[in-house]
Protein backbone atom coordinates (compact mmCIF):
# COMPACT_ATOMS: atom_id res chain seq x y z
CA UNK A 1 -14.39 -0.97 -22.24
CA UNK A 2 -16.87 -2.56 -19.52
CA UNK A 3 -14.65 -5.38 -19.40
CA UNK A 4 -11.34 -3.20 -19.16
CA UNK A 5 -13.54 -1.10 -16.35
CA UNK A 6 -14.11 -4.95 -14.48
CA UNK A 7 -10.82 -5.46 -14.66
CA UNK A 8 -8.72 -2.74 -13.01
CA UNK A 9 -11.25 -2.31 -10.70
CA UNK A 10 -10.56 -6.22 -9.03
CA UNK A 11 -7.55 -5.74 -6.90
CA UNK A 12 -6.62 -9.20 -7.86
CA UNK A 13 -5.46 -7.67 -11.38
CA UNK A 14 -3.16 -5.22 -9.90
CA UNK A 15 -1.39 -7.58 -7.32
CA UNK A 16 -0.96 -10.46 -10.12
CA UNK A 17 0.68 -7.73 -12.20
CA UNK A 18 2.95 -6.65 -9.66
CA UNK A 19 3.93 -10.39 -9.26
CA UNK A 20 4.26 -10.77 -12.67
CA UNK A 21 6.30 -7.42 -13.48
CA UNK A 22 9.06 -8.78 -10.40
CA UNK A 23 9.27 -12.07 -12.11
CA UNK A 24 9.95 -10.37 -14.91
CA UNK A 25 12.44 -8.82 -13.59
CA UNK A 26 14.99 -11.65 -13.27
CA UNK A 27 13.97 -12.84 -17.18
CA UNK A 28 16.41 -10.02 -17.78
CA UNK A 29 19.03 -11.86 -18.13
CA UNK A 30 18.07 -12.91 -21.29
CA UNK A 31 18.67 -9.51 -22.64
CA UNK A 32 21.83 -10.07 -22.08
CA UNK A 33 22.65 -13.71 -22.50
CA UNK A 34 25.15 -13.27 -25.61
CA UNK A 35 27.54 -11.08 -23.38
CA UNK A 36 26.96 -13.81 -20.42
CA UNK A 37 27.95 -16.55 -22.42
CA UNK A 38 30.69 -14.66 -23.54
CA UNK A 39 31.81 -14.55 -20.25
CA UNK A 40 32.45 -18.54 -20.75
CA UNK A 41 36.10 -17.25 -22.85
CA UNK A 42 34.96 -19.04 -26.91
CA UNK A 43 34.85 -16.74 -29.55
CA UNK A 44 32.28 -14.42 -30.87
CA UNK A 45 30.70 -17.21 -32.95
CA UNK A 46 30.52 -20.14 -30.19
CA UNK A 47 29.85 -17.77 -27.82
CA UNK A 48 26.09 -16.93 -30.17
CA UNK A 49 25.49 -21.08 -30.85
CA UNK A 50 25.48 -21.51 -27.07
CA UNK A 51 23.12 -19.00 -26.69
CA UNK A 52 20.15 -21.36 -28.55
CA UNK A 53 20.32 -24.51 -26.13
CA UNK A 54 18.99 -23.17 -23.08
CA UNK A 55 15.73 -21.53 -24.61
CA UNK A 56 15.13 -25.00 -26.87
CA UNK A 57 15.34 -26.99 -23.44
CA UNK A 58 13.07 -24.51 -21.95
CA UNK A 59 10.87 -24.74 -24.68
CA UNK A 60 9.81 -28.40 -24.39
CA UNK A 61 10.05 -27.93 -20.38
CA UNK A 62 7.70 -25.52 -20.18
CA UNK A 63 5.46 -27.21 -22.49
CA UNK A 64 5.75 -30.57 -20.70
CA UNK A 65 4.87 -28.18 -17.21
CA UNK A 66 2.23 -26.25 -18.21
CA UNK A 67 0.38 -29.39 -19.98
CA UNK A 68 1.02 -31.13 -16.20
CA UNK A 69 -0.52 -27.68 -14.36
CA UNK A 70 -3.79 -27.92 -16.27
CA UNK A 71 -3.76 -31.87 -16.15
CA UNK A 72 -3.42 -31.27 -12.05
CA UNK A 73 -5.64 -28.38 -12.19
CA UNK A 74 -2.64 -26.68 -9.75
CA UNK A 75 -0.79 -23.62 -10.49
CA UNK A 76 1.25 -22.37 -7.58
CA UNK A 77 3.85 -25.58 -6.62
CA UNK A 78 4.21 -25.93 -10.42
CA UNK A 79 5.28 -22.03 -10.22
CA UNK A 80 7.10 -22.41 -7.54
CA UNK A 81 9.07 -25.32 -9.03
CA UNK A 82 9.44 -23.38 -11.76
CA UNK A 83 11.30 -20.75 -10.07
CA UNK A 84 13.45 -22.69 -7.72
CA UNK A 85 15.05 -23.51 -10.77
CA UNK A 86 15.82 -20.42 -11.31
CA UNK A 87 17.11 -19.47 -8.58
CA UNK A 88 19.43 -22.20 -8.37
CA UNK A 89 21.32 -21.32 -11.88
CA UNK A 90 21.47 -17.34 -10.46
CA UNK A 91 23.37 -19.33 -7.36
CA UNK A 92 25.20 -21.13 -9.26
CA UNK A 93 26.57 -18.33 -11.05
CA UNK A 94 27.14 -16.01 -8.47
CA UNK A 95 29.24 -18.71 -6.57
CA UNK A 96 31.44 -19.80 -9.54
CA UNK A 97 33.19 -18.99 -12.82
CA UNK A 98 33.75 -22.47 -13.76
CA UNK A 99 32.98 -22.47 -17.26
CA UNK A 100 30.87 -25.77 -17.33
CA UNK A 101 28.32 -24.87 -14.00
CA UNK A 102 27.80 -21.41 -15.41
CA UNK A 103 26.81 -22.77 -18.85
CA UNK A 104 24.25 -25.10 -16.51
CA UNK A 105 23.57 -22.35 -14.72
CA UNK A 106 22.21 -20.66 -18.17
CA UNK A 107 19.33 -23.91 -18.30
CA UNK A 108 18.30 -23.29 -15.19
CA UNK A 109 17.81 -20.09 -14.96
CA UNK A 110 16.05 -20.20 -18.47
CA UNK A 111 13.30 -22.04 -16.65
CA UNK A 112 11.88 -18.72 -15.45
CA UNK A 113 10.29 -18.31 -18.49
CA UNK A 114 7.99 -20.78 -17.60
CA UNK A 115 6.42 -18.90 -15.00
CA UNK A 116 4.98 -16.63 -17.71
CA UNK A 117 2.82 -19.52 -19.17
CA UNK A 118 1.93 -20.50 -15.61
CA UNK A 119 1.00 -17.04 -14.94
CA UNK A 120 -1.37 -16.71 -17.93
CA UNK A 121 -2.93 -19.68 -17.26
CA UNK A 122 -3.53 -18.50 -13.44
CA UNK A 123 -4.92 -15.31 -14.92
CA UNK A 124 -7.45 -16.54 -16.89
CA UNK A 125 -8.62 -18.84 -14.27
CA UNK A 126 -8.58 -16.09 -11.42
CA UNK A 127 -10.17 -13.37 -13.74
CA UNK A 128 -12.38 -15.77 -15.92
CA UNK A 129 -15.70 -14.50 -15.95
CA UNK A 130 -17.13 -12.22 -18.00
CA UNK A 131 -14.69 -13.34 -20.87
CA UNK A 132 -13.97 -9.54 -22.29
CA UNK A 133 -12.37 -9.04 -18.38
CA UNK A 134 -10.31 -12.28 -18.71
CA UNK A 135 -9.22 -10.38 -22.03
CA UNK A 136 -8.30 -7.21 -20.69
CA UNK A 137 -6.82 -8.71 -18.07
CA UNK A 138 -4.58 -10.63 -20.01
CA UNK A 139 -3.38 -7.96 -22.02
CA UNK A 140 -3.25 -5.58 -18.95
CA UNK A 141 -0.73 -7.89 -17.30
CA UNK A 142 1.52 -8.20 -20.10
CA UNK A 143 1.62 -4.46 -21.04
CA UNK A 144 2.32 -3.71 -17.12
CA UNK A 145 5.16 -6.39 -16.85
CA UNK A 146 7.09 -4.70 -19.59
CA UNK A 147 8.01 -2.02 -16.89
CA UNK A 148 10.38 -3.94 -15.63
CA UNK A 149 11.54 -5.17 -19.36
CA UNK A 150 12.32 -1.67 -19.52
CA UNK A 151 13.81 -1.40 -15.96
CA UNK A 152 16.10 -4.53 -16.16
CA UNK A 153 18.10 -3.51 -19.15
CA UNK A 154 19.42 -1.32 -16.11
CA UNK A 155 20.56 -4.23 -13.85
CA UNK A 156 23.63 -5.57 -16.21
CA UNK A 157 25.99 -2.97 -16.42
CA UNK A 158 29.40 -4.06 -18.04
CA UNK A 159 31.56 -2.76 -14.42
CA UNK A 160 29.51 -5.44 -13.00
CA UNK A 161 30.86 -8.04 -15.19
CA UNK A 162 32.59 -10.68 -16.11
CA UNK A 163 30.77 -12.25 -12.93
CA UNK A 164 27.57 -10.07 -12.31
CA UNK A 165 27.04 -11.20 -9.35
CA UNK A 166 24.93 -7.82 -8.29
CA UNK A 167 22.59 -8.42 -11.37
CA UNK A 168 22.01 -12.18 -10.29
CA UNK A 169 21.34 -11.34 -6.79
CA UNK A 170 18.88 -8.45 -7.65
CA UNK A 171 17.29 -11.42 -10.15
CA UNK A 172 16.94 -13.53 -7.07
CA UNK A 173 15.66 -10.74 -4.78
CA UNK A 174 12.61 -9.96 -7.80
CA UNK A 175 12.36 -13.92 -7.53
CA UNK A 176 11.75 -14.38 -4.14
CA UNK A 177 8.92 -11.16 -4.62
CA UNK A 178 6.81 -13.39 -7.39
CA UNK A 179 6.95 -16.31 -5.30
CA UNK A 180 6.19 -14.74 -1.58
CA UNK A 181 3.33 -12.60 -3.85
CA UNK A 182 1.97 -15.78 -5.19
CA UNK A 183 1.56 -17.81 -1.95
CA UNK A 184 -0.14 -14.93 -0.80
CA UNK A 185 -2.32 -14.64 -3.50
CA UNK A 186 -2.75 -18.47 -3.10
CA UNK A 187 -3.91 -18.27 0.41
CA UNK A 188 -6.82 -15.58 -0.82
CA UNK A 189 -7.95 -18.00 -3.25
CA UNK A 190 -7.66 -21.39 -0.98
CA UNK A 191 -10.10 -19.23 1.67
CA UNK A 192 -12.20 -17.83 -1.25
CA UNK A 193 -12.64 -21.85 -2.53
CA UNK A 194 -13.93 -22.39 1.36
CA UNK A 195 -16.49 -20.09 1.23
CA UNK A 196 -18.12 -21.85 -2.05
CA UNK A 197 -20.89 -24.07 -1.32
CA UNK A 198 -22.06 -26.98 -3.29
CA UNK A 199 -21.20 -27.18 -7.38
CA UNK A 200 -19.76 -23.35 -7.06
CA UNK A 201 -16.91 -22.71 -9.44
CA UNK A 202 -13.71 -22.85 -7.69
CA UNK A 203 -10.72 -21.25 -7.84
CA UNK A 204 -7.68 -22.77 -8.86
CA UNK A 205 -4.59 -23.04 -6.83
């Protein structure tokens, strides 16, 4: 309890689960990614294989990135890479139905689920001490980003499709949110690291 209490009581907590809940946000897509590859014109059964491909490449990306954020000791660029991605497969796919750049489009914008691990690891460094608030905060984050789990099963109605270009842009918007949120929160940190004197723990960025 004292280190739930720590917790919600650092502002810190609330604004990294705001930025977390709008990145979550545009990871609604994977909700949905059996009807979006659908969209591509194979059958039922291709159309479910082609949905495994993205998430394996992601899989071994975001391992490869998160083992190069800790290695760096750097969170925010690696984010922000991270993202850009992202963004650039929900561009994609509002700006063409070509079968082969949407497909593409599916890798790229299955890199936003790296962001989560990035996130995590940010958390625990931001909120590490005493550990049972690095706990709480943890699990706070996760329970408050499944609002907009919740909230983006709302964003892919079928009138939108086959193209969805709304539900893309609206993924982009909630994109653009983590990232401006993040620098922000960067900034704080970078000024906070400034103020440390000597052998002080520092924050990392």
């Amino acid at each position: 309890i004292a280190g739930l209490w720590l917790a919600i009581t650092d502002w810190k907590l609330w604004w990294m689960a705001v930025a977390v809940t709008s990145e979550t946000v545009a990871l609604s897509f994977s909700i949905y990614l059996p009807t979006l590859t659908a969209t591509l014109g194979y059958n039922p059964t291709i159309s479910l294989l082609l949905v495994a491909p993205p998430f394996i490449f992601t899989a071994i990306f975001s391992t490869f990135l998160a083992h190069h954020s800790d290695k760096m000791q750097e969170r925010f660029w690696h984010l922000t890479g991270s993202v850009a991605l992202s963004i650039l497969g929900f561009s994609i796919s509002i700006a063409t139905m070509n079968v082969a750049a949407r497909y593409v489009s599916m890798f790229l914008m299955a890199q936003s689920f790296t962001t989560l691990v990035l996130w995590s690891a940010w958390i625990s460094s931001s909120l590490a001490r005493p550990p049972s608030k690095r706990a709480a905060s943890l699990a706070f984050v996760n329970a408050f980003a499944q609002l907009a789990s919740v909230g983006g099963s709302y964003i892919w109605p079928t009138g939108w499709g086959p193209s969805y270009r709304i539900s893309y842009i609206i993924c982009i918007a909630s994109s653009v949110c983590s990232i401006v949120m993040a620098w922000i929160f960067r900034i704080h940190l970078k000024r906070l690291n400034e103020r440390i004197n000597g052998d002080g723990v520092r924050y990392v960025l």
